[in-house]
Protein backbone atom coordinates (compact mmCIF):
# COMPACT_ATOMS: atom_id res chain seq x y z
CA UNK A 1 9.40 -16.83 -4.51
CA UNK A 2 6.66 -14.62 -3.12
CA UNK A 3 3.16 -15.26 -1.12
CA UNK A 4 0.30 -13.90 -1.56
CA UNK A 5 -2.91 -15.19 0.49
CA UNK A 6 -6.43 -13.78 0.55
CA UNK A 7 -9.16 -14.48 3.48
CA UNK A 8 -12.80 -14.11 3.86
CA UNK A 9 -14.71 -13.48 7.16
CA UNK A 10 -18.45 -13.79 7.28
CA UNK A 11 -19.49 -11.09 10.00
CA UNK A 12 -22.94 -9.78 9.51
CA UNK A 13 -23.14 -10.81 6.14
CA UNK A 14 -19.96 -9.16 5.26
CA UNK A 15 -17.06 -10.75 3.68
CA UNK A 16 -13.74 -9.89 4.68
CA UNK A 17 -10.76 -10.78 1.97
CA UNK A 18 -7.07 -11.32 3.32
CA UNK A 19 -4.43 -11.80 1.13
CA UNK A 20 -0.61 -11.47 1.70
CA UNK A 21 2.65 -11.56 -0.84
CA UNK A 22 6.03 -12.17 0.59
CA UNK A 23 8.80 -10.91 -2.14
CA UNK A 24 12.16 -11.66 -1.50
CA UNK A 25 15.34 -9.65 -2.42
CA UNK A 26 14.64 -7.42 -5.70
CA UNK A 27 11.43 -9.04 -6.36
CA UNK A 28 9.74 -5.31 -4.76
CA UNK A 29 10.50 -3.47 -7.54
CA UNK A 30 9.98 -5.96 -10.17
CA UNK A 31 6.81 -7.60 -9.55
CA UNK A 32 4.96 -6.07 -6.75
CA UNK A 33 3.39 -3.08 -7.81
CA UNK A 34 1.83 -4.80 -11.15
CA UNK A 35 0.63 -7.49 -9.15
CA UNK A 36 -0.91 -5.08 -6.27
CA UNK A 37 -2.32 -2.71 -9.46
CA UNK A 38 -3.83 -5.80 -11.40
CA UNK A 39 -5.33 -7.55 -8.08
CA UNK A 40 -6.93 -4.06 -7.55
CA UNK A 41 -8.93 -4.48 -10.80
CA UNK A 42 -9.42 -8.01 -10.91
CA UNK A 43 -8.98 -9.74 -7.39
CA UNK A 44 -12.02 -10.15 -5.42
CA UNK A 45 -13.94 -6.92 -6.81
CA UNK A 46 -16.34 -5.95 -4.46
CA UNK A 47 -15.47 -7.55 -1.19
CA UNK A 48 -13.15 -6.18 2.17
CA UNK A 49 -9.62 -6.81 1.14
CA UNK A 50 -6.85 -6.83 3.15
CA UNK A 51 -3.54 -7.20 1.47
CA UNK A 52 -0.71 -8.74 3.47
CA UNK A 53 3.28 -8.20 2.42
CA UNK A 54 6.24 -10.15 4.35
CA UNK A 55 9.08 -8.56 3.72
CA UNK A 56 12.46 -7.98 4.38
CA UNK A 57 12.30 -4.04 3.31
CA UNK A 58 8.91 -3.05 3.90
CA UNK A 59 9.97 0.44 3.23
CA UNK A 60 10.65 -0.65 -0.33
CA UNK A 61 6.54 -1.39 -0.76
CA UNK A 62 5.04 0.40 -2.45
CA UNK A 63 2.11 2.44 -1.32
CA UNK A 64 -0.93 2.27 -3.85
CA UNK A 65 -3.80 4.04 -3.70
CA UNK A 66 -6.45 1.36 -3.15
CA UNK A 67 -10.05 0.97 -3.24
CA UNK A 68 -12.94 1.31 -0.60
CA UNK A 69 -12.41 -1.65 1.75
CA UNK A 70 -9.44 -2.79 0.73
CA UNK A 71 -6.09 -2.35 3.11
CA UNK A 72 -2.57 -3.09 2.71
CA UNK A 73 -0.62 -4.29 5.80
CA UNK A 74 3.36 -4.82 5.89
CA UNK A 75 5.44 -7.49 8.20
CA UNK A 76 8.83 -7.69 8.24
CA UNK A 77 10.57 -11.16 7.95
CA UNK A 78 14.35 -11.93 8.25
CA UNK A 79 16.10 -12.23 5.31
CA UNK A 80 17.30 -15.52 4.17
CA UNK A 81 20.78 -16.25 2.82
CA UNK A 82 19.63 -18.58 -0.38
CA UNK A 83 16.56 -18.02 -2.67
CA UNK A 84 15.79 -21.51 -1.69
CA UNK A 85 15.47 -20.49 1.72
CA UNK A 86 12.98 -17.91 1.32
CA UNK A 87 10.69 -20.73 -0.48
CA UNK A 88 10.87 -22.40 2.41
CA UNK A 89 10.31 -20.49 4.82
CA UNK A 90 7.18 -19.01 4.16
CA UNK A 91 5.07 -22.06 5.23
CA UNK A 92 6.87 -21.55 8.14
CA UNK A 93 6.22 -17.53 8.17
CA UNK A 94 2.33 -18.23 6.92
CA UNK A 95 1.70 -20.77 9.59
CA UNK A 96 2.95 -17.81 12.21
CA UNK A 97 0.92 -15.22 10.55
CA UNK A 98 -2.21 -17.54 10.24
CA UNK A 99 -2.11 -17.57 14.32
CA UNK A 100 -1.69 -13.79 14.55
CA UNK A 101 -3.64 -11.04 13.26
CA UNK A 102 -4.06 -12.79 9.88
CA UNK A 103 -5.74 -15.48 11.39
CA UNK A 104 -8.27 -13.23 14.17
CA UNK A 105 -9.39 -11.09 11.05
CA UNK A 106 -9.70 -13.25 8.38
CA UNK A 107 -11.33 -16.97 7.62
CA UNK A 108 -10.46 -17.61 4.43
CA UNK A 109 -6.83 -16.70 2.98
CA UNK A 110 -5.15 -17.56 -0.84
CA UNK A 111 -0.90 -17.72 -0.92
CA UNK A 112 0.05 -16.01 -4.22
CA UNK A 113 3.65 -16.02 -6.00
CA UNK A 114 4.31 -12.04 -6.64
CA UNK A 115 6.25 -12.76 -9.75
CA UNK A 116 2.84 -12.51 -11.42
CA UNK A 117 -0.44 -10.55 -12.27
CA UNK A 118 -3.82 -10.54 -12.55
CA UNK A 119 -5.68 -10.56 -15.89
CA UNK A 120 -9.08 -11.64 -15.39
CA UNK A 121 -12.04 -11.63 -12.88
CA UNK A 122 -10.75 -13.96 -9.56
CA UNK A 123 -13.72 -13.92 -7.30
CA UNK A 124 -15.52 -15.98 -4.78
CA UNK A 125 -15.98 -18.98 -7.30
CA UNK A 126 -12.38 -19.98 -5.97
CA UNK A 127 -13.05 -19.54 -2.45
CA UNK A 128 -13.46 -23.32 -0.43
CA UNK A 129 -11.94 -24.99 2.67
CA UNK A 130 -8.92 -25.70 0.98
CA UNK A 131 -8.05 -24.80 -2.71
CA UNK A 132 -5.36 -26.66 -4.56
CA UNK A 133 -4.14 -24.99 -8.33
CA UNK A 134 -3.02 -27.08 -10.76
CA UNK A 135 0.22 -26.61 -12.35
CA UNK A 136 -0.31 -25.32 -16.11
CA UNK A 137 2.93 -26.91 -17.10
CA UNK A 138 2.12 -30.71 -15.86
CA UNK A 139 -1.74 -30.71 -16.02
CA UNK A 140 -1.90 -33.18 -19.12
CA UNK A 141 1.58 -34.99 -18.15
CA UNK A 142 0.65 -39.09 -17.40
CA UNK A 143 0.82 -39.50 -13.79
CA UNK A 144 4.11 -41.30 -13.66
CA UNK A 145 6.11 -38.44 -15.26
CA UNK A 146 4.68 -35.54 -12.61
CA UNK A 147 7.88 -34.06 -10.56
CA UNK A 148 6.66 -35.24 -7.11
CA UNK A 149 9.97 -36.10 -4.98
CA UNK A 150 10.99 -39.82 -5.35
CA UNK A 151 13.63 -39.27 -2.68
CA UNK A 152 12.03 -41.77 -0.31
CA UNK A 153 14.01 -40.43 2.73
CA UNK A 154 12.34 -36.89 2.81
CA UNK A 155 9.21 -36.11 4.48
CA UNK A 156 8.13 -34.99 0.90
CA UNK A 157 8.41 -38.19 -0.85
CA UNK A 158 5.82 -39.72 -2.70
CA UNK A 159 6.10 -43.49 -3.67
CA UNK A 160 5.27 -44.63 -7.33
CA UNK A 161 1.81 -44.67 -8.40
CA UNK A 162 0.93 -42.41 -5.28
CA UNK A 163 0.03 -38.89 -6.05
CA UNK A 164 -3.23 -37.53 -7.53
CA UNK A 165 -2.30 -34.19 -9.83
CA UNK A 166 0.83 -31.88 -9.68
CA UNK A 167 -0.27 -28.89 -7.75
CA UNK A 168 1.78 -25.36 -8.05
CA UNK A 169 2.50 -23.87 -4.82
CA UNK A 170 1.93 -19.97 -6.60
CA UNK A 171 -1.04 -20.21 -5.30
CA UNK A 172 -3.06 -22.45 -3.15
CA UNK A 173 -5.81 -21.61 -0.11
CA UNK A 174 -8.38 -22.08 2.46
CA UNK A 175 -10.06 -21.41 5.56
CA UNK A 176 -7.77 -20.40 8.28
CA UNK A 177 -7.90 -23.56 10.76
CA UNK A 178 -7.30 -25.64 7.36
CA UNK A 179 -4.15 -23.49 6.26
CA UNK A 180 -2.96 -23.48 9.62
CA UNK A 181 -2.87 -27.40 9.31
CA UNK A 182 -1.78 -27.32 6.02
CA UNK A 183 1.66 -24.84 6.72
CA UNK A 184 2.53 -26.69 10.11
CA UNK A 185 2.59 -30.25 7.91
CA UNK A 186 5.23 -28.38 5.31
CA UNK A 187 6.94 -26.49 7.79
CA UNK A 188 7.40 -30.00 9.80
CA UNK A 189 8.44 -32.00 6.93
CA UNK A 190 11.06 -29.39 5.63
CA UNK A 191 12.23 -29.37 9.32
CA UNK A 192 12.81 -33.00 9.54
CA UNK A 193 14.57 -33.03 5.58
CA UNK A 194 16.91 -30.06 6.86
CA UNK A 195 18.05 -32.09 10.32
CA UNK A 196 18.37 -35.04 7.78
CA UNK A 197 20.44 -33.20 5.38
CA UNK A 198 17.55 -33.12 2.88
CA UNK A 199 16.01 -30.96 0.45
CA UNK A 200 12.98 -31.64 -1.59
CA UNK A 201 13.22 -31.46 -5.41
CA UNK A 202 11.18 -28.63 -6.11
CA UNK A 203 11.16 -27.13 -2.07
CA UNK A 204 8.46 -26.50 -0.23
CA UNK A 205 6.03 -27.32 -3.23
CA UNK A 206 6.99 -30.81 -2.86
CA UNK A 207 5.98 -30.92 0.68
CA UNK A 208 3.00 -29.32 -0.71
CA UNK A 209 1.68 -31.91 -2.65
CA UNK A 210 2.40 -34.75 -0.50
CA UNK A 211 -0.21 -32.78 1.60
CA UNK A 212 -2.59 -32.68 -1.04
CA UNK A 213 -2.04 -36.54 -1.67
CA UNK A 214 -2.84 -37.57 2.26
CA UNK A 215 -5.42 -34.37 2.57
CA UNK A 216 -7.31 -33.91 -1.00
CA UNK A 217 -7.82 -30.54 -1.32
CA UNK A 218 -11.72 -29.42 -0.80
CA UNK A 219 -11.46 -27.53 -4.77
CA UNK A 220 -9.02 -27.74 -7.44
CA UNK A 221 -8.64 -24.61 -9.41
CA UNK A 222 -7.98 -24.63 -13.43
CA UNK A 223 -5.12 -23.90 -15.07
CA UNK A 224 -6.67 -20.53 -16.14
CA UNK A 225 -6.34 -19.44 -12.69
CA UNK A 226 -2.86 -19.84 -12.74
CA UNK A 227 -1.36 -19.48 -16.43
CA UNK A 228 1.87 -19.38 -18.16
CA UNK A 229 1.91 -17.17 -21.53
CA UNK A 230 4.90 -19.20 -22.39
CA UNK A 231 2.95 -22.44 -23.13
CA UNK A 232 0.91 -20.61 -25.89
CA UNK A 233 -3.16 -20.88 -26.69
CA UNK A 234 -4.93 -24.07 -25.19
CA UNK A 235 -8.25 -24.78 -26.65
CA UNK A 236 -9.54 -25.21 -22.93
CA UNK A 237 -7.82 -22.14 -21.63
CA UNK A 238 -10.10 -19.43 -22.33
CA UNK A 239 -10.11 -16.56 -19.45
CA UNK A 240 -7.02 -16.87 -18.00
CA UNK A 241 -7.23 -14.95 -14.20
CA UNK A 242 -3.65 -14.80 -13.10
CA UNK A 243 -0.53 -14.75 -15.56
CA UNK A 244 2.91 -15.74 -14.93
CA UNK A 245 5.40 -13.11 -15.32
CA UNK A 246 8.63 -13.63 -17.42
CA UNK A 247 11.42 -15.08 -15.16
CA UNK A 248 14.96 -13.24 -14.48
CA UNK A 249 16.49 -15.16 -12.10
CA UNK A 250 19.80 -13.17 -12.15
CA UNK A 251 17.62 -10.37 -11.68
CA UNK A 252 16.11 -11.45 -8.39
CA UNK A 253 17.89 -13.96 -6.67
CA UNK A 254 20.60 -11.88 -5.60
């Protein structure tokens, strides 16, 4: 998986975007330059932008030519031996990041999957102190079927009946202080799974949303903000911002 994230700094009335994918392995030259092209026409339109990539070949990124205000900065990060470990680790790498550079220039920041694009306006209506997305394949599922982990010795667990929605952790957000809360709680709970001989369900989007059931999330963005073409036409899905891309898993988890 990738992250993305996207901040906003109010400094003399200007607004200051920060926003950062981290694509493991092949996922460079599949996704990223789509999803840097589309965000270019559709993400945050009008504001500072500062794009953020964590990677382990940041000579493989490509450079785009990019609009007034906007920036693109590139981190390296170690490369992980499993696909599963990448997920992982990037609460661990955000929460670093968020008390770094990241964190002194921006105030508000969104975590983006790169193994999608943009295809409709994503602006300031989804900016708040911390943004939750919910997941377009389990947003009408009854509450007692939603994949939370049931495993009630990992820090991710969530007991029956507990749990409010099924969030996706493509994307999710917030102010900086709140995201810097939010990754150290993952990054904590994955830490005390691994030295357990654990490992959530669905990763580090399990941990996730046991942090959105004991901290509810300040705005919950629709599925249109986050959308799969593979479910097909909902009657209440009707600008779709950000699309999913097809998956090839042999293709990029190698």
């Amino acid at each position: 998986m990738g992250i993305g994230k996207a901040a906003k700094n109010m400094q003399g009335g200007e607004s200051s975007l920060t926003w950062s994918p981290v694509p493991p392995g092949r996922y460079l030259e599949k996704y990223l330059a789509r999803f840097l092209e589309t965000a270019e026409q559709h993400f945050m339109v009008g504001q500072r932008v500062v794009y953020y990539v964590f990677t382990e070949r940041p000579a493989a990124v490509p450079r785009l030519p990019l609009g007034p205000s906007r920036q693109l900065r590139v981190e390296r990060v170690q490369r992980e031996r499993r696909w599963q470990d990448v997920s992982m680790e990037r609460m661990r790498t955000l929460h670093a990041a968020l008390g770094g550079r990241l964190g002194r220039e921006a105030h508000f920041v969104f975590c983006m999957d790169v193994d999608q694009h943009f295809s409709g306006a994503f602006g300031p209506e989804s900016l708040a102190e911390s943004v939750a997305q919910l997941h377009a394949w389990h947003y009408h599922w009854p509450q007692w079927l939603l994949p939370y982990e049931r495993d009630a010795r990992s820090a991710a667990a969530l007991a029956p009946g507990e749990g409010d929605f099924y969030y996706h952790a493509a994307l999710f957000g917030g102010s900086v202080e709140a995201l810097r809360e939010l990754t150290a709680h993952c990054a904590q709970g994955q830490q005390r799974d691994r030295t357990r001989g654990l490992e959530a369900r669905w990763h580090d989007e399990s941990h996730l949303n046991k942090y959105f059931w004991l901290y509810k999330p300040a705005k919950v963005l629709s599925p249109e903000f986050c959308w799969s073409p593979e479910i097909g036409p909902r009657a209440e899905i009707r600008h779709p911002r950000l699309l999913w891309a097809p998956k090839e898993y042999a293709l990029v988890r190698d």
